[in-house]
N, C-alpha and C. Protein backbone atom coordinates (compact mmCIF):
# COMPACT_ATOMS: atom_id res chain seq x y z
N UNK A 1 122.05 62.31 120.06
CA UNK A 1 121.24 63.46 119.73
C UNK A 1 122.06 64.72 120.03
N UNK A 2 122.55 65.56 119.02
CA UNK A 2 122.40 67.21 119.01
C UNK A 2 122.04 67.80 119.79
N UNK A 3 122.90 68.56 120.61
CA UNK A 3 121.90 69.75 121.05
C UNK A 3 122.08 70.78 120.99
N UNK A 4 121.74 71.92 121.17
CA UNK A 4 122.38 73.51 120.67
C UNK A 4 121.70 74.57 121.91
N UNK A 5 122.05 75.78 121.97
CA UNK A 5 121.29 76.73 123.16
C UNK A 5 121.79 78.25 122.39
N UNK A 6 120.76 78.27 123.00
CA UNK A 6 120.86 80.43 122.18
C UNK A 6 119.61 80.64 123.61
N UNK A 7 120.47 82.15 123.66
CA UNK A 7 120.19 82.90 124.98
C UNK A 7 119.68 84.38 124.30
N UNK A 8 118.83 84.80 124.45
CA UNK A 8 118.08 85.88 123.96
C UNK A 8 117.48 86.52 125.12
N UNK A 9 117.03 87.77 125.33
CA UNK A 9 116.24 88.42 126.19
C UNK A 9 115.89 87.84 127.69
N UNK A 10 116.82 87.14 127.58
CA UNK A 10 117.39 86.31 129.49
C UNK A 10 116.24 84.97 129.18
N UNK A 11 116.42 84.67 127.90
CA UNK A 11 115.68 83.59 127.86
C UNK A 11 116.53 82.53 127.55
N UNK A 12 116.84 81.29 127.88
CA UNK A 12 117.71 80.17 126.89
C UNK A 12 117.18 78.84 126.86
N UNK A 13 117.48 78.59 125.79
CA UNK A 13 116.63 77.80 124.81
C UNK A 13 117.76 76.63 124.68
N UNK A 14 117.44 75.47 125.24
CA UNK A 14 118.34 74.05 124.45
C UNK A 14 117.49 72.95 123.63
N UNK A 15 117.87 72.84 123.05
CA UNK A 15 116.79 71.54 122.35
C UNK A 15 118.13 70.92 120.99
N UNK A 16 117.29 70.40 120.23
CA UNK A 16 117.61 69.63 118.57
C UNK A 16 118.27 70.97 118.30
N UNK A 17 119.23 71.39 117.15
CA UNK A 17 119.81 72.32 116.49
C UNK A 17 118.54 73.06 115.63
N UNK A 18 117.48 72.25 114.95
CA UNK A 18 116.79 72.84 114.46
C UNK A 18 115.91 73.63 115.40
N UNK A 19 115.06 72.50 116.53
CA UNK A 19 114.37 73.20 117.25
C UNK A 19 114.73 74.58 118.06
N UNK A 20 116.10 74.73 118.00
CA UNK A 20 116.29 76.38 118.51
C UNK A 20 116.31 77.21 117.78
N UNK A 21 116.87 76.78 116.44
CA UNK A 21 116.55 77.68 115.48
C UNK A 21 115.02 78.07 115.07
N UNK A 22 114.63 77.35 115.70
CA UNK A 22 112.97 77.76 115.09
C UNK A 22 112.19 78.69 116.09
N UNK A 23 112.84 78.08 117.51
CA UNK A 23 112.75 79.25 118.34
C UNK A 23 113.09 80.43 118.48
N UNK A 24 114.87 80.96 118.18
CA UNK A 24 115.15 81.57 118.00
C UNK A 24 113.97 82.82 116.18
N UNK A 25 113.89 81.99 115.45
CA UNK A 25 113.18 82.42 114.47
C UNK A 25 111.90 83.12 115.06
N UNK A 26 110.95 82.43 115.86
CA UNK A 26 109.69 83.23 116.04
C UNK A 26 110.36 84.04 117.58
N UNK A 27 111.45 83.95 118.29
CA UNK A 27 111.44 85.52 118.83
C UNK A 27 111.98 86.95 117.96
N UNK A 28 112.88 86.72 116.75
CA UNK A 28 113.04 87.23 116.16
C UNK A 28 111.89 87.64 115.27
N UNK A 29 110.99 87.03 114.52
CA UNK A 29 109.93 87.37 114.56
C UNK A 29 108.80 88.13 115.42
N UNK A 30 108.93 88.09 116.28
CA UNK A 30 107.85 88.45 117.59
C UNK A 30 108.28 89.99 118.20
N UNK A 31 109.77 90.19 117.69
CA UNK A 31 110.21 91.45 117.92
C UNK A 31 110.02 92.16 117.25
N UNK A 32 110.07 91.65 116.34
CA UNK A 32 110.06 92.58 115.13
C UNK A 32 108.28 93.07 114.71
N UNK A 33 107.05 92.12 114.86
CA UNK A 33 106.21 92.80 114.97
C UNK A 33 105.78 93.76 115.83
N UNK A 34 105.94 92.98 117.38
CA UNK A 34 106.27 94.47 118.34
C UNK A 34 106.78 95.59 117.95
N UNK A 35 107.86 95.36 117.56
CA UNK A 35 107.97 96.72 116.87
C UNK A 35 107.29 97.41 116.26
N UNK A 36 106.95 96.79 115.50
CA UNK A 36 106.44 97.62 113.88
C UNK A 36 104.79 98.01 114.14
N UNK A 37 104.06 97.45 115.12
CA UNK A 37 103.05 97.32 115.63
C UNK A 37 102.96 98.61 116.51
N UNK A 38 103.76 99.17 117.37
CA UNK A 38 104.23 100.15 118.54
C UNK A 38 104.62 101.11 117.12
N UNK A 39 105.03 101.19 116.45
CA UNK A 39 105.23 102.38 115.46
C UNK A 39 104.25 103.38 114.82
N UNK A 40 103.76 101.71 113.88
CA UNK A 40 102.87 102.29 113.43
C UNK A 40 101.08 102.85 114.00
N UNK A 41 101.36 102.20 115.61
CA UNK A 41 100.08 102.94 115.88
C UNK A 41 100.83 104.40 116.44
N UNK A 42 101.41 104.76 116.63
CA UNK A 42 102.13 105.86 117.27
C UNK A 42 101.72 107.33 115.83
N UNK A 43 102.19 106.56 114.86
CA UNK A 43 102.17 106.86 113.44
C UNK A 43 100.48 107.57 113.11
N UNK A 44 99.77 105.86 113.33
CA UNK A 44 98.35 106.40 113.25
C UNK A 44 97.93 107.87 114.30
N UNK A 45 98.19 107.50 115.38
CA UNK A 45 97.96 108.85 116.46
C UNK A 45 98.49 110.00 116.02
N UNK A 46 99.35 110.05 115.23
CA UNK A 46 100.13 111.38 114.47
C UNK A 46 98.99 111.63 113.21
N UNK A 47 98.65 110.54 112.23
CA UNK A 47 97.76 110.95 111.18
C UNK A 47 96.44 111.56 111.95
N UNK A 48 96.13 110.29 113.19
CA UNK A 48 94.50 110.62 113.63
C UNK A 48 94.36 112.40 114.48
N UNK A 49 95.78 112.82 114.82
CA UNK A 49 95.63 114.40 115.14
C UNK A 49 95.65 115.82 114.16
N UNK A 50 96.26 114.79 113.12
CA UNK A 50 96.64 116.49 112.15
C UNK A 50 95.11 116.25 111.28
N UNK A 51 94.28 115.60 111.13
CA UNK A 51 93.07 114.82 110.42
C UNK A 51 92.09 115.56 111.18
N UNK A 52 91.99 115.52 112.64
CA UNK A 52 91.05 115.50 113.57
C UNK A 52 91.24 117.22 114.08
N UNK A 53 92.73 117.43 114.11
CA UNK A 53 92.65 118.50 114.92
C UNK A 53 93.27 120.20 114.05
N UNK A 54 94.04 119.73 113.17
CA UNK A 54 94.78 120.58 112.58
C UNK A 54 93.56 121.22 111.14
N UNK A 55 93.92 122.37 111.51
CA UNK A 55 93.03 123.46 110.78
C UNK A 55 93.16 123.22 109.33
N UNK A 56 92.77 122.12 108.54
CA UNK A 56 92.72 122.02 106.89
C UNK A 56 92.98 121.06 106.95
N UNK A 57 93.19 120.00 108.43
CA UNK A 57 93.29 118.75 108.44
C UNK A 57 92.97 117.75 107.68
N UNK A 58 91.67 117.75 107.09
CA UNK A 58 90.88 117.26 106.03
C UNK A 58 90.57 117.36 104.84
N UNK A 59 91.86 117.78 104.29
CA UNK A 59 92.08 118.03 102.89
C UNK A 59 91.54 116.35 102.09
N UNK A 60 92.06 115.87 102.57
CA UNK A 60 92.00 114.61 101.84
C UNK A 60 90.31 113.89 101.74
N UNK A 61 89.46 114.21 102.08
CA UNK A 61 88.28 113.73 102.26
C UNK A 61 87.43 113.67 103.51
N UNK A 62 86.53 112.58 103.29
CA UNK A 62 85.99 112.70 104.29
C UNK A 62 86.59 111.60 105.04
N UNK A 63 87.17 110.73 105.06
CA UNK A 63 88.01 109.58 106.00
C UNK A 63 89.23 110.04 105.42
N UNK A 64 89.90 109.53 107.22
CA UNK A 64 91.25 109.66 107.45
C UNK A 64 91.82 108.12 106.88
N UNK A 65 92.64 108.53 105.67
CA UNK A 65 93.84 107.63 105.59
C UNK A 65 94.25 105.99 106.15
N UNK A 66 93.90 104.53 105.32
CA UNK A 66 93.91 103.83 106.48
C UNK A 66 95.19 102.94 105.87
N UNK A 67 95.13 102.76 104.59
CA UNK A 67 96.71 101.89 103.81
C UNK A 67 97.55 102.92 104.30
N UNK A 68 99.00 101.96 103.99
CA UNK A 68 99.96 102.43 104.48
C UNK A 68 100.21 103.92 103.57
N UNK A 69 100.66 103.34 102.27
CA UNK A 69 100.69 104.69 101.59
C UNK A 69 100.19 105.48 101.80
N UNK A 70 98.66 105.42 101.57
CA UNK A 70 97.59 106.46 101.64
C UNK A 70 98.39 107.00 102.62
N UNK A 71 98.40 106.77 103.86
CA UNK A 71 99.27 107.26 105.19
C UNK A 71 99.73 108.57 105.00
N UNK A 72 100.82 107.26 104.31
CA UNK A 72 102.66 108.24 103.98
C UNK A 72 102.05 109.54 103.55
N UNK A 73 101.08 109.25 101.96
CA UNK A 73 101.05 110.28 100.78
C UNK A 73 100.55 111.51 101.73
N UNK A 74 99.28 111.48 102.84
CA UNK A 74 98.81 112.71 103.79
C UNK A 74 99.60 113.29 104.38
N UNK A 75 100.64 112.27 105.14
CA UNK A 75 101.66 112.69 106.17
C UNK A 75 102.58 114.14 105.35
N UNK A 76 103.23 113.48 104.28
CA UNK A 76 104.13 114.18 103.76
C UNK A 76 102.61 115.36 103.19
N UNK A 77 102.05 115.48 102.75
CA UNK A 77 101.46 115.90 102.11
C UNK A 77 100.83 117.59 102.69
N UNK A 78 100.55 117.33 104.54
CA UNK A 78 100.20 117.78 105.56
C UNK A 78 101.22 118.59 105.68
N UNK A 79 102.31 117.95 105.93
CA UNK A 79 103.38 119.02 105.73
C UNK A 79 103.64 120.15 105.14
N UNK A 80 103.34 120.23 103.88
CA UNK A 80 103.61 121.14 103.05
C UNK A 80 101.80 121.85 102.90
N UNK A 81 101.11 121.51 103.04
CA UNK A 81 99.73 121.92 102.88
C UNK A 81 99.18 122.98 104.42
N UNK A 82 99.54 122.17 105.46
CA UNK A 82 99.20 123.18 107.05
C UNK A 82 100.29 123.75 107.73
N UNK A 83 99.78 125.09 107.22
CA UNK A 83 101.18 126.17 107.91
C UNK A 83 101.90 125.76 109.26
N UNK A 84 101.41 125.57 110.25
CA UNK A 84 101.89 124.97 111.50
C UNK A 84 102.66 123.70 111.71
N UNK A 85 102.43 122.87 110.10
CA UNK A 85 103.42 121.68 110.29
C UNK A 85 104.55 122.29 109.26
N UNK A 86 104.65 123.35 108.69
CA UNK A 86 105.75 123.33 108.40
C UNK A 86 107.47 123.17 109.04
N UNK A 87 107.04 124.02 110.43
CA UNK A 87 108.68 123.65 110.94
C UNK A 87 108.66 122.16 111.04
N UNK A 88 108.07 121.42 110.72
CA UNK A 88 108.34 119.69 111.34
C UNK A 88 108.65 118.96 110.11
N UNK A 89 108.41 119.63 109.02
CA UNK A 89 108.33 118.98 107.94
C UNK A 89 109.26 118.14 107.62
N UNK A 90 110.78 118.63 108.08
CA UNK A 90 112.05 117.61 107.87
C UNK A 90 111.93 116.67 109.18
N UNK A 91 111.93 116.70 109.78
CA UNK A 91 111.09 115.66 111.00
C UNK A 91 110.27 114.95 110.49
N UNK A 92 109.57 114.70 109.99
CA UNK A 92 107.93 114.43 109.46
C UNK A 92 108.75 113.73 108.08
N UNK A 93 109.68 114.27 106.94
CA UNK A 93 110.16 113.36 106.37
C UNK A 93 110.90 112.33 107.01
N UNK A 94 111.91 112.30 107.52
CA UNK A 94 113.04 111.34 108.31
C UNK A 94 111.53 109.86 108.75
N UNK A 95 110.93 110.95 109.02
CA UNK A 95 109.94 109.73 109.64
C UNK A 95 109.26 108.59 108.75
N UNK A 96 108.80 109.40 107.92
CA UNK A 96 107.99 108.85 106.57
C UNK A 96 109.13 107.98 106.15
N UNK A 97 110.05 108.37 105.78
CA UNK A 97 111.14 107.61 105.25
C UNK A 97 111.54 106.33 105.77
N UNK A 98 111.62 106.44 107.39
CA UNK A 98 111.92 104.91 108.31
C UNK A 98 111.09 104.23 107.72
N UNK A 99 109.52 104.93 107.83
CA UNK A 99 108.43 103.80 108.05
C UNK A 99 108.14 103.26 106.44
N UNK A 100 108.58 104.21 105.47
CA UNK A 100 108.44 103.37 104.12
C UNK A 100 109.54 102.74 103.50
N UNK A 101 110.30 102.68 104.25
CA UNK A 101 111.78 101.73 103.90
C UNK A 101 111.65 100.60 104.51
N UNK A 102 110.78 100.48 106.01
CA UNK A 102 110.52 98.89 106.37
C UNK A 102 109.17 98.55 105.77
N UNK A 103 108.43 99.56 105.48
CA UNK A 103 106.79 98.96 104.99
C UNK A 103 107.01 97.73 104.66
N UNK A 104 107.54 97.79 103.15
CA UNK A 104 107.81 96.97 102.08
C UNK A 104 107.85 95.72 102.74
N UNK A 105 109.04 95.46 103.11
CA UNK A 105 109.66 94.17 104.30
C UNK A 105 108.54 93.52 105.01
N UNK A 106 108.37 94.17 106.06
CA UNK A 106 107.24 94.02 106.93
C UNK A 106 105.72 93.40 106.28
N UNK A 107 105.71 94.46 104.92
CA UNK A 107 104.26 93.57 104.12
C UNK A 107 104.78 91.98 104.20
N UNK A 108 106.01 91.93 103.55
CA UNK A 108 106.40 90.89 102.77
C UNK A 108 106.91 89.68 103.80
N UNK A 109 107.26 89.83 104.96
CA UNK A 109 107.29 89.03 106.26
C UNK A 109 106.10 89.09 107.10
N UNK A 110 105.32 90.12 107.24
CA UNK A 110 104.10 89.28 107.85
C UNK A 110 102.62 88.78 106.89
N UNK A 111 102.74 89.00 105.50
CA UNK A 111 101.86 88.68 104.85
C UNK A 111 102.49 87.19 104.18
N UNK A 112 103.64 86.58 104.21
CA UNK A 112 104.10 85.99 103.36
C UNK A 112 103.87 83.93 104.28
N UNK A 113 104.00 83.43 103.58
CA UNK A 113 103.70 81.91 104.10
C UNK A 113 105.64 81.85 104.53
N UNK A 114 105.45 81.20 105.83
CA UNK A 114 107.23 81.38 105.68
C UNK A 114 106.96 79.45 105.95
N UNK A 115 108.24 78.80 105.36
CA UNK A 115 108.90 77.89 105.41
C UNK A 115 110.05 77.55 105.33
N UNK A 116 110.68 76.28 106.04
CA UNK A 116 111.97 76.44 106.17
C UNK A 116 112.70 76.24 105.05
N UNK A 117 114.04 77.13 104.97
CA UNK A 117 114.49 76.83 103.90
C UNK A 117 116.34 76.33 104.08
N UNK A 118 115.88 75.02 103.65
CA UNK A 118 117.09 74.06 103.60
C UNK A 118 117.36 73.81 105.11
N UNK A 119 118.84 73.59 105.41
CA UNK A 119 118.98 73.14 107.01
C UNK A 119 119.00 74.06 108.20
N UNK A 120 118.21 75.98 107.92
CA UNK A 120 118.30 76.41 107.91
C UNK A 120 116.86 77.08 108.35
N UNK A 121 116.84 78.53 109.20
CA UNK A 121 115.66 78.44 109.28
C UNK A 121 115.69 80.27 108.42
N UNK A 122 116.07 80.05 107.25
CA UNK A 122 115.72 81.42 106.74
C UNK A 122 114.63 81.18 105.82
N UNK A 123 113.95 82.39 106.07
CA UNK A 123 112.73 82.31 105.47
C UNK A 123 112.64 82.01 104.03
N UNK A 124 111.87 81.26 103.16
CA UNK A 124 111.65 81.15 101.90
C UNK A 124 109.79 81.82 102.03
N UNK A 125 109.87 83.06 102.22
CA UNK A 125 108.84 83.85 101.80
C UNK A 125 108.12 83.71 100.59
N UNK A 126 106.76 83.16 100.60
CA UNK A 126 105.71 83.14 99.33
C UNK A 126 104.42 83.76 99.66
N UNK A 127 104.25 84.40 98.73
CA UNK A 127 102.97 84.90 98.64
C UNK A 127 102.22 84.67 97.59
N UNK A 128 101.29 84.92 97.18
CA UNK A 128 99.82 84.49 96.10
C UNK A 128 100.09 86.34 95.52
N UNK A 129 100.53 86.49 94.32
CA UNK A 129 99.99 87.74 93.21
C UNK A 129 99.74 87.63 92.10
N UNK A 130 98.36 88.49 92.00
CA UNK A 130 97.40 88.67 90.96
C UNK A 130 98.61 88.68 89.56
N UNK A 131 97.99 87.95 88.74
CA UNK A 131 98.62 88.25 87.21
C UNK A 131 97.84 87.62 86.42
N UNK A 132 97.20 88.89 85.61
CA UNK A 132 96.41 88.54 84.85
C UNK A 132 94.87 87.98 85.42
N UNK A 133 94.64 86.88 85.01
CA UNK A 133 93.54 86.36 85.06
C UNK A 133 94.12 85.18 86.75
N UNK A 134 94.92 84.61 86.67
CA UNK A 134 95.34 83.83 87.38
C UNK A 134 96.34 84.84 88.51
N UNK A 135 96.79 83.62 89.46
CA UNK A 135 97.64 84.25 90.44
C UNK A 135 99.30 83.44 90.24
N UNK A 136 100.09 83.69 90.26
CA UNK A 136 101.74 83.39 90.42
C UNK A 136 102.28 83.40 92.01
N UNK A 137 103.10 82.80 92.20
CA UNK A 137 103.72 82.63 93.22
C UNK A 137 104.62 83.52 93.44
N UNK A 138 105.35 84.25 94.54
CA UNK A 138 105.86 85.26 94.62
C UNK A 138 106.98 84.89 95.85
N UNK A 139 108.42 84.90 95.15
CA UNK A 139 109.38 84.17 96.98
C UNK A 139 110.36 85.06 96.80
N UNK A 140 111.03 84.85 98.26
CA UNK A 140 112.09 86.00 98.44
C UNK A 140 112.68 84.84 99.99
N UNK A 141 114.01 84.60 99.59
CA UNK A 141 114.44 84.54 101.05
C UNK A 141 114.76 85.54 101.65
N UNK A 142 114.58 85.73 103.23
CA UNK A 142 114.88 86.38 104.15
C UNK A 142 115.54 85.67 105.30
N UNK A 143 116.57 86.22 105.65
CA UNK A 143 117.96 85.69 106.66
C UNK A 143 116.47 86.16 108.44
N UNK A 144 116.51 85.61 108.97
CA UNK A 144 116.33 86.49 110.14
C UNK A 144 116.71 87.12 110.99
N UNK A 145 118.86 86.81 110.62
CA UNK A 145 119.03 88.21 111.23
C UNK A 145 119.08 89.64 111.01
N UNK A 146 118.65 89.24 109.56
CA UNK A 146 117.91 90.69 109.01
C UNK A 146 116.64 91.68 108.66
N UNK A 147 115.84 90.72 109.49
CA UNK A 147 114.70 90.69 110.11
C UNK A 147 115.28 91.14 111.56
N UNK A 148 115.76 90.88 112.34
CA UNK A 148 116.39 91.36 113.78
C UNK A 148 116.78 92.81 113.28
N UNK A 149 117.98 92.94 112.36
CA UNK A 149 118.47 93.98 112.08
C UNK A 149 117.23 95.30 111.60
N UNK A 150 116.16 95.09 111.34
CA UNK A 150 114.95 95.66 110.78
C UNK A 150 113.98 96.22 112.16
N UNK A 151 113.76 95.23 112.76
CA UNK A 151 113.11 95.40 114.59
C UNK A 151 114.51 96.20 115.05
N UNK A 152 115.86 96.53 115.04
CA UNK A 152 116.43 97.81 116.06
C UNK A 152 116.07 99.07 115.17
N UNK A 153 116.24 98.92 113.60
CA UNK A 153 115.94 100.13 113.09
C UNK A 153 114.34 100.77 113.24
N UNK A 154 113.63 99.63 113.72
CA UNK A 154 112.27 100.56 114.38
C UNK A 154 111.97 100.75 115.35
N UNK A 155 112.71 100.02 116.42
CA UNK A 155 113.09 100.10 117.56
C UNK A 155 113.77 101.70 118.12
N UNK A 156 114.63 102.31 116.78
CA UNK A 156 115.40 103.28 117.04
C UNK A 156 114.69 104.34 116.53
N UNK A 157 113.74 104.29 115.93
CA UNK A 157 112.43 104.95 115.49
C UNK A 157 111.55 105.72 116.30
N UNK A 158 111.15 104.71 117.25
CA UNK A 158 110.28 104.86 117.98
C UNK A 158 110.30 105.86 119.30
N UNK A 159 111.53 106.66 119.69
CA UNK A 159 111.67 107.80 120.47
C UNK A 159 111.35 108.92 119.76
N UNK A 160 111.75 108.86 118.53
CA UNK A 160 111.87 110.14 117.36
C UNK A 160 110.48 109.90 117.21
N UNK A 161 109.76 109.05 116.49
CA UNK A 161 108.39 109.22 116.32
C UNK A 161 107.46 110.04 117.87
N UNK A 162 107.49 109.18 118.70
CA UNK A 162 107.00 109.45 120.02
C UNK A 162 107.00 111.30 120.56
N UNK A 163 108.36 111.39 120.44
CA UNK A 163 108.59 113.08 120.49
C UNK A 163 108.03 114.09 119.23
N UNK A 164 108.16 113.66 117.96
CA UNK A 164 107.18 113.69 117.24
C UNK A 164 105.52 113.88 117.65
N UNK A 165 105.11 112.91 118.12
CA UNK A 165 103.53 112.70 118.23
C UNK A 165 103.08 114.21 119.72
N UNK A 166 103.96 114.37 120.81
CA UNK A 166 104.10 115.18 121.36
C UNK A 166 104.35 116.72 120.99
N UNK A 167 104.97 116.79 120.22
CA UNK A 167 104.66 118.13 119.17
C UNK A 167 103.69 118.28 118.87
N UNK A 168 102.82 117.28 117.75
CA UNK A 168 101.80 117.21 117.57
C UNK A 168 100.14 117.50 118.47
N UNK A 169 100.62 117.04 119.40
CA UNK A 169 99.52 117.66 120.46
C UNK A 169 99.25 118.16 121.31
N UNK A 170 100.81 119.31 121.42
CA UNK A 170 101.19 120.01 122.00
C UNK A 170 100.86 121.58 120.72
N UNK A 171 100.80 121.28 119.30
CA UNK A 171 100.18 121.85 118.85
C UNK A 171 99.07 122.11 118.37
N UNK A 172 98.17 120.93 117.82
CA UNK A 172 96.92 120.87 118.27
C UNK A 172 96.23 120.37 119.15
N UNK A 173 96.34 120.41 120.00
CA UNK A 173 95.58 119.87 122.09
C UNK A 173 93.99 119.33 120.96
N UNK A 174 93.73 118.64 121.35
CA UNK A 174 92.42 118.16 121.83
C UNK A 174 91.32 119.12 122.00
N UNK A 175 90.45 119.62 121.57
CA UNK A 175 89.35 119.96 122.68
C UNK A 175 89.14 120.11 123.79
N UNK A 176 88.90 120.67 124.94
CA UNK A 176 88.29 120.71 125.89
C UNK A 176 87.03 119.89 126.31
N UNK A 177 86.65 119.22 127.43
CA UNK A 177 85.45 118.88 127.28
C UNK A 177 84.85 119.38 128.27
């Protein structure tokens, strides 16, 4: 019997060659939603203040924004619409931009059925899309160390957003109670 070891986050793993790879696969996985999870609520707290607190905040209706796009389209949108977010506005793009360059990905790795593909544990991503009357199958492999490579770029996100969200409610505070 085979055996193999991969050392990650002071963790190490020996087993079958596959079985580490599969391990290795869902921490790489597991980071990468952490991530993206820690972003995008950071993200939401940025929509739920300029919505809640910023003077024309509510251009968009009577509910705040809950798809991703929808998001993006306010975020950027806020920008150019409430005088006070204008100095942030190139800030406020850079941002929009991280988070809609991994959206895509991220739909497509955590919405997608993953199975192994070949001796190998890269994803053969499928999903179920509408066509027509019926639905089609929809695949994409994904490597997972490019999925890893995806969790540092939001990883590297997440100070810039954060200092971001601090502007934010450092310009519109809350209420008093």
């Amino acid at each position: 019997m085979s055996e193999e070891s991969v050392e990650a986050l002071d963790i190490k793993i020996t087993g079958k060659p596959e079985s580490v790879q599969l391990a290795q696969y869902y921490l790489i996985l597991g980071a990468f939603i952490q991530a993206w999870t820690t972003l995008e609520y950071i993200f939401d707290l940025c929509i739920a203040t300029i919505y809640h607190h910023a003077p024309g905040g509510k251009f968009c209706g009577r509910k705040q924004p809950r798809e991703l796009s929808k998001k993006l389209k306010y975020f950027r949108t806020a920008h150019r619409k409430i005088h006070q977010l204008e100095k942030l506005a190139e800030t406020a793009e850079h941002i929009a931009t991280v988070i809609e360059s991994v959206g895509g990905v991220r739909h497509r790795v955590m919405h997608s059925v993953q199975v192994r593909a070949g001796s190998t544990y890269k994803i053969d991503a499928r999903k179920a899309i509408p066509h027509g009357s019926k639905y089609m199958e929809e695949r994409a492999t994904i490597d997972p160390k490019d999925i890893a490579k995806l969790a540092a770029k939001i990883a590297g996100a997440l100070q810039p957003m954060a200092d971001y969200a601090r502007v934010l409610i450092e310009t519109f505070p809350p209420p008093e109670k």
